[in-house]
N, C-alpha and C. Protein backbone atom coordinates (compact mmCIF):
# COMPACT_ATOMS: atom_id res chain seq x y z
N UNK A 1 98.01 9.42 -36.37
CA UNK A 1 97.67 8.41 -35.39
C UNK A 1 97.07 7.21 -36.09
N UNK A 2 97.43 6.21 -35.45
CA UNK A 2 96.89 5.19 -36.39
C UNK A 2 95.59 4.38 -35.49
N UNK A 3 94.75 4.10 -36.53
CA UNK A 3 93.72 3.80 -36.00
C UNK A 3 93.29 2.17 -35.33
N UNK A 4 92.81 2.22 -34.06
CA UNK A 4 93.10 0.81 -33.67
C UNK A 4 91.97 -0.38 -33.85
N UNK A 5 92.02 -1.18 -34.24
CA UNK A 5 90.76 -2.04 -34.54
C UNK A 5 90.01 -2.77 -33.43
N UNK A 6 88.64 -2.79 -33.82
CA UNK A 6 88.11 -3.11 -33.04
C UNK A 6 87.91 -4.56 -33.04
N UNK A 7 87.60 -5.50 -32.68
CA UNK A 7 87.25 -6.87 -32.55
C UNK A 7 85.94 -7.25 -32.92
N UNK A 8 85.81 -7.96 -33.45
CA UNK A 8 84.15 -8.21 -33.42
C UNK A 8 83.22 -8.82 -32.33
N UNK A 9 82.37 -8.11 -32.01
CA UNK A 9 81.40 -8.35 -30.71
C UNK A 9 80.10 -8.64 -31.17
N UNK A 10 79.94 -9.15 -30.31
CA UNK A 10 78.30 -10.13 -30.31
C UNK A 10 76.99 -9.48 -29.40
N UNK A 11 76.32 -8.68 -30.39
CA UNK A 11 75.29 -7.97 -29.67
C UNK A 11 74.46 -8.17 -28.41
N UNK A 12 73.99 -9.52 -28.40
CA UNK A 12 73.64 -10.31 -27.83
C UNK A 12 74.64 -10.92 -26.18
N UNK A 13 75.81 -10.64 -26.79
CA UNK A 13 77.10 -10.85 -25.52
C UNK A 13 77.85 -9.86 -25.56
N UNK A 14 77.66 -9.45 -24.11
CA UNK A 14 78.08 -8.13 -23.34
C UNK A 14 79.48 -8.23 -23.41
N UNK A 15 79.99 -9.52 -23.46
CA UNK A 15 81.60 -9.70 -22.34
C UNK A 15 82.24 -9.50 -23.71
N UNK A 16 81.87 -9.60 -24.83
CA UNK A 16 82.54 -9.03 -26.08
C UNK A 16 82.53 -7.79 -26.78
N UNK A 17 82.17 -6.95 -26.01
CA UNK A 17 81.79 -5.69 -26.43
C UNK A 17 83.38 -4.79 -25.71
N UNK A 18 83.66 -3.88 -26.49
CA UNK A 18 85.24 -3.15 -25.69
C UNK A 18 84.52 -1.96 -24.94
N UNK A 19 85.00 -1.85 -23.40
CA UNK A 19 84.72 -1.15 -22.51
C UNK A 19 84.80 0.08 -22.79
N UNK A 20 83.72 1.35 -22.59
CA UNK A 20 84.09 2.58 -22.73
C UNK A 20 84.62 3.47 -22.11
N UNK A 21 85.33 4.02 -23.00
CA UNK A 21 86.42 5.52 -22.49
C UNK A 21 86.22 6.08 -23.26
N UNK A 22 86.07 7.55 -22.87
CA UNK A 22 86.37 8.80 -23.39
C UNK A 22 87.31 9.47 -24.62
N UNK A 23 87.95 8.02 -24.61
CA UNK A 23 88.86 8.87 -26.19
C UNK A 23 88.24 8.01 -27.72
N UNK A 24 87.11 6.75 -26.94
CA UNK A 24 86.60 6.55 -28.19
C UNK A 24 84.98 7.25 -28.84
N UNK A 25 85.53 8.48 -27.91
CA UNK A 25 84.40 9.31 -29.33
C UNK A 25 84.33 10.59 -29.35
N UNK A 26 86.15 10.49 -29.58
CA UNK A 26 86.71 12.13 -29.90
C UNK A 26 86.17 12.01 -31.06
N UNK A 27 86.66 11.05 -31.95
CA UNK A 27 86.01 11.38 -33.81
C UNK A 27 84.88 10.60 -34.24
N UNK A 28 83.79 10.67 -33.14
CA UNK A 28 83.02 9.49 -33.49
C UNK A 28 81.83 10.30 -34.51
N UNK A 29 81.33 9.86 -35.50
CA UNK A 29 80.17 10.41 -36.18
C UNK A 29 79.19 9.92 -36.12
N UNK A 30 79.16 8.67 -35.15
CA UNK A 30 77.86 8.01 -35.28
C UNK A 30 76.49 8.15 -34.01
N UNK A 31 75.60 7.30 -33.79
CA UNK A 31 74.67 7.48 -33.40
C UNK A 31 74.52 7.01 -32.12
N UNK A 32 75.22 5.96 -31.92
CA UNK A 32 75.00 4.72 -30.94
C UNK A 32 75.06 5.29 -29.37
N UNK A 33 75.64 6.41 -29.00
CA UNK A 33 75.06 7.10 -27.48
C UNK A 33 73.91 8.20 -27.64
N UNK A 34 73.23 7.82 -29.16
CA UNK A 34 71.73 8.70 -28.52
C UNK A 34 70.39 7.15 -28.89
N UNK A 35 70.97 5.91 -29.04
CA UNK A 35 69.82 4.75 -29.83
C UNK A 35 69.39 5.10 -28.16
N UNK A 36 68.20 4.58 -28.05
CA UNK A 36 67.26 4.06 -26.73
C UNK A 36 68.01 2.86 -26.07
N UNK A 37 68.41 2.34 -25.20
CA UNK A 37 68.46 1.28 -24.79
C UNK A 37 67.61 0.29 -24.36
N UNK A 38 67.27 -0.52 -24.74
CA UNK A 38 66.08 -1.23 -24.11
C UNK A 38 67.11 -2.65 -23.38
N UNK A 39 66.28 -3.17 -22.29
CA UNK A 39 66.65 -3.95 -21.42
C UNK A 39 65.69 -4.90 -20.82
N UNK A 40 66.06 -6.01 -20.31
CA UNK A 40 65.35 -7.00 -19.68
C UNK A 40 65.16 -6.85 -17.92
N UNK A 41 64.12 -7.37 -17.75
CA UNK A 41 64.44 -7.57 -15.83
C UNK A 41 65.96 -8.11 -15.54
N UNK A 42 66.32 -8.97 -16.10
CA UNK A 42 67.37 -10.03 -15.60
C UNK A 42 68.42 -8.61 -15.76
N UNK A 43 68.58 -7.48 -16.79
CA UNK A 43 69.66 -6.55 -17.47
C UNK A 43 69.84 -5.79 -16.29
N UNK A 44 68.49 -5.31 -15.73
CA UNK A 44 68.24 -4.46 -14.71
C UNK A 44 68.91 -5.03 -13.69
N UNK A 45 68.76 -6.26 -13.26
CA UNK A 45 69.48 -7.26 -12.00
C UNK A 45 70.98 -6.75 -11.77
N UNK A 46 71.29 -7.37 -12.86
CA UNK A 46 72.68 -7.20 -13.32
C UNK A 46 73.58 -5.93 -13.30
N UNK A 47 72.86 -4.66 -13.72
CA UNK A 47 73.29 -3.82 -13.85
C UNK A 47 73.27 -2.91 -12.06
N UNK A 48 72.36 -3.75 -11.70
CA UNK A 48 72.29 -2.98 -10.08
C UNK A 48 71.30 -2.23 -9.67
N UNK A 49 70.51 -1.54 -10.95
CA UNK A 49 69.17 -1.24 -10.35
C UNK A 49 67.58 -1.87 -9.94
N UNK A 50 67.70 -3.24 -9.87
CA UNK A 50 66.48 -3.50 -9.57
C UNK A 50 67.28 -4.66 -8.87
N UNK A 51 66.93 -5.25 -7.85
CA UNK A 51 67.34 -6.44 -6.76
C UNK A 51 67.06 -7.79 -7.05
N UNK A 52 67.70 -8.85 -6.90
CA UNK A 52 67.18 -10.02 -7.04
C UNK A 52 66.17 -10.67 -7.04
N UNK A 53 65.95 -10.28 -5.52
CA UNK A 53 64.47 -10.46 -4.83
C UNK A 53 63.24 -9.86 -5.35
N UNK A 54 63.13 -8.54 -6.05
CA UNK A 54 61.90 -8.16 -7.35
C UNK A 54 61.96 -8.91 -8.18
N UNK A 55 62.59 -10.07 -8.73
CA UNK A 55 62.34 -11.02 -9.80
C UNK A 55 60.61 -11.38 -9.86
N UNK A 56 60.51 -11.81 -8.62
CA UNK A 56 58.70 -12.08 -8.81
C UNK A 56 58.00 -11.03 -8.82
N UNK A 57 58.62 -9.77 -8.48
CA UNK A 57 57.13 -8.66 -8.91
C UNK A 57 57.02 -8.49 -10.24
N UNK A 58 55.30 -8.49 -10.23
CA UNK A 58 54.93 -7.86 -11.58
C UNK A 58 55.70 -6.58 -12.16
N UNK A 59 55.98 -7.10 -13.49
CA UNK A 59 56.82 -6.16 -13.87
C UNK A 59 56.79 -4.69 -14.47
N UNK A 60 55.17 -4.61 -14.26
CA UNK A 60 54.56 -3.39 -14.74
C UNK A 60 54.61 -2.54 -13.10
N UNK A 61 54.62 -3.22 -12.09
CA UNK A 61 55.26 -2.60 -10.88
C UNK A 61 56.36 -2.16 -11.05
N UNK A 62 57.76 -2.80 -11.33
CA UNK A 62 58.85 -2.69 -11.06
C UNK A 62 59.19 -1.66 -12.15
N UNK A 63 58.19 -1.60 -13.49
CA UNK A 63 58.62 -0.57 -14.09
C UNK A 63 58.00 1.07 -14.10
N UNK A 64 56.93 1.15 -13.24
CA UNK A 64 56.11 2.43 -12.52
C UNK A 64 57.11 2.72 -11.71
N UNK A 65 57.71 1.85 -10.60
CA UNK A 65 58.94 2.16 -9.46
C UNK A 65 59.79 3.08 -10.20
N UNK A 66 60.27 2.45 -11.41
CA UNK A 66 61.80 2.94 -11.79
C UNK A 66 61.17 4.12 -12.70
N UNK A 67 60.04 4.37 -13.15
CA UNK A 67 59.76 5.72 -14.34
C UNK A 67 59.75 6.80 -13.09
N UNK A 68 59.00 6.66 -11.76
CA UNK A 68 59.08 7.73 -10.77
C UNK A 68 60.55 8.34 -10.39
N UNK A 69 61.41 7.12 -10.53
CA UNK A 69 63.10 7.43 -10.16
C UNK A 69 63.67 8.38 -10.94
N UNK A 70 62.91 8.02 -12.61
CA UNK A 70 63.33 8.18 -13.65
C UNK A 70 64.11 7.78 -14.50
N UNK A 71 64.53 6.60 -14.28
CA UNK A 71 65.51 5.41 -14.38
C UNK A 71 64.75 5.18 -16.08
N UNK A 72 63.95 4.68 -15.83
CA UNK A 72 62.95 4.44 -17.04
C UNK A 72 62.09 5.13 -17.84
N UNK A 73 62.14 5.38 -19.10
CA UNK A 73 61.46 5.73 -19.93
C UNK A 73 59.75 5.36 -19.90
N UNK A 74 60.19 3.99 -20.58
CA UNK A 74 58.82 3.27 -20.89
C UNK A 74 58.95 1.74 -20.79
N UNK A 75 58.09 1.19 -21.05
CA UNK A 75 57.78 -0.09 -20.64
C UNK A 75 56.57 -1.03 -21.57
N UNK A 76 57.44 -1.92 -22.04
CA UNK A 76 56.01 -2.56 -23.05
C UNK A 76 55.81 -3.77 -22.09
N UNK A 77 55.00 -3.98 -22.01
CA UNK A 77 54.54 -5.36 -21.44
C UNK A 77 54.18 -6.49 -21.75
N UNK A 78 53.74 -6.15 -23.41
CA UNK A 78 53.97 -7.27 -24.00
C UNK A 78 55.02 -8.20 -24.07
N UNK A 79 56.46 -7.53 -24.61
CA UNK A 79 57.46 -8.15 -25.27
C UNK A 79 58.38 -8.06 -23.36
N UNK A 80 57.88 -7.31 -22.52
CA UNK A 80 58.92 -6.93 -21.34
C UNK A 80 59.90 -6.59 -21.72
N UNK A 81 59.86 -5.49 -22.13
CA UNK A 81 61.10 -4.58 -22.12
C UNK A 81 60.94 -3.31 -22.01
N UNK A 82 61.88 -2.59 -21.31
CA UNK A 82 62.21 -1.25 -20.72
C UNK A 82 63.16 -0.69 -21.12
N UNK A 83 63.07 0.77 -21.85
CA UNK A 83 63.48 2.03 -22.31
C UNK A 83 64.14 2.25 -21.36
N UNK A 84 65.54 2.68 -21.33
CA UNK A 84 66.25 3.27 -20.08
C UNK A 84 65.63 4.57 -20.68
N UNK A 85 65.60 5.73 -19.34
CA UNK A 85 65.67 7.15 -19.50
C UNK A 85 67.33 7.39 -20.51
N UNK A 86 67.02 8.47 -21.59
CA UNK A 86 68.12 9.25 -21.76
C UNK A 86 68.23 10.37 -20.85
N UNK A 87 69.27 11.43 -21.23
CA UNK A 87 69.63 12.71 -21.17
C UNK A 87 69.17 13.84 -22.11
N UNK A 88 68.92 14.75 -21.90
CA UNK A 88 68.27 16.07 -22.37
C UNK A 88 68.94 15.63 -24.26
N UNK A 89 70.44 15.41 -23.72
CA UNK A 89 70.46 15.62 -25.70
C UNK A 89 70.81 14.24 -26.06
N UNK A 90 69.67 13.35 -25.39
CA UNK A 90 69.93 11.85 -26.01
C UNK A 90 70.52 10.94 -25.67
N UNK A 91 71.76 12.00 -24.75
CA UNK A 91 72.92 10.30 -24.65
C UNK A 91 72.41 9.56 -23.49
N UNK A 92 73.00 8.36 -23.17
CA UNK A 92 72.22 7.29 -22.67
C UNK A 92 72.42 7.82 -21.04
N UNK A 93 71.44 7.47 -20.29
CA UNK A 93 71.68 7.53 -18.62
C UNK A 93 73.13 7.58 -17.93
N UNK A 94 73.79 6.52 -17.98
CA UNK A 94 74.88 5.91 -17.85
C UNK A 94 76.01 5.89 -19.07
N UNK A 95 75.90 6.56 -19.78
CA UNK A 95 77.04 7.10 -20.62
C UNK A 95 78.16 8.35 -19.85
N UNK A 96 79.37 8.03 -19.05
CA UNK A 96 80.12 8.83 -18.69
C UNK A 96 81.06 10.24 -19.11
């Protein structure tokens, strides 16, 4: 089988990243569905779990809300950013 290349994507930009399926990590050896994800309020927006309209809550609220769900790990408040919860052996929440 020949192997298909990937494109180069921009960490920083989502819309360049190649969508996942299931056959790219029949031979995968690497790490990248057990890293932590960390995320922004605006990521959370976007992604569908936190609403537009929580933009103005304090975000040490919005991130107590989502650790009870379990949505969330942790939460720095300094830098604002939030740990998605993993899965028992690491892989990410939302990894299918």
């Amino acid at each position: 089988m020949k192997p298909t290349l990937i494109a180069a994507a921009e960490l920083d930009r989502i819309d360049t990243w190649a969508k996942y399926s299931s056959h790219m990590c029949g031979g995968c050896v690497s790490s990248c569905c057990t890293l932590p994800v960390e995320v922004k309020i605006k990521d959370l927006i976007r992604i569908g779990i936190v609403d537009e309209f929580e933009r103005g809550d304090p975000a040490k609220n919005i991130a107590k809300r989502l650790q009870k769900e379990g949505i969330v790990e942790r939460y720095n408040q300094k830098s604002e950013i939030f740990t998605l919860q993993r899965m028992s052996n690491n892989d990410c929440l939302y990894l299918d």
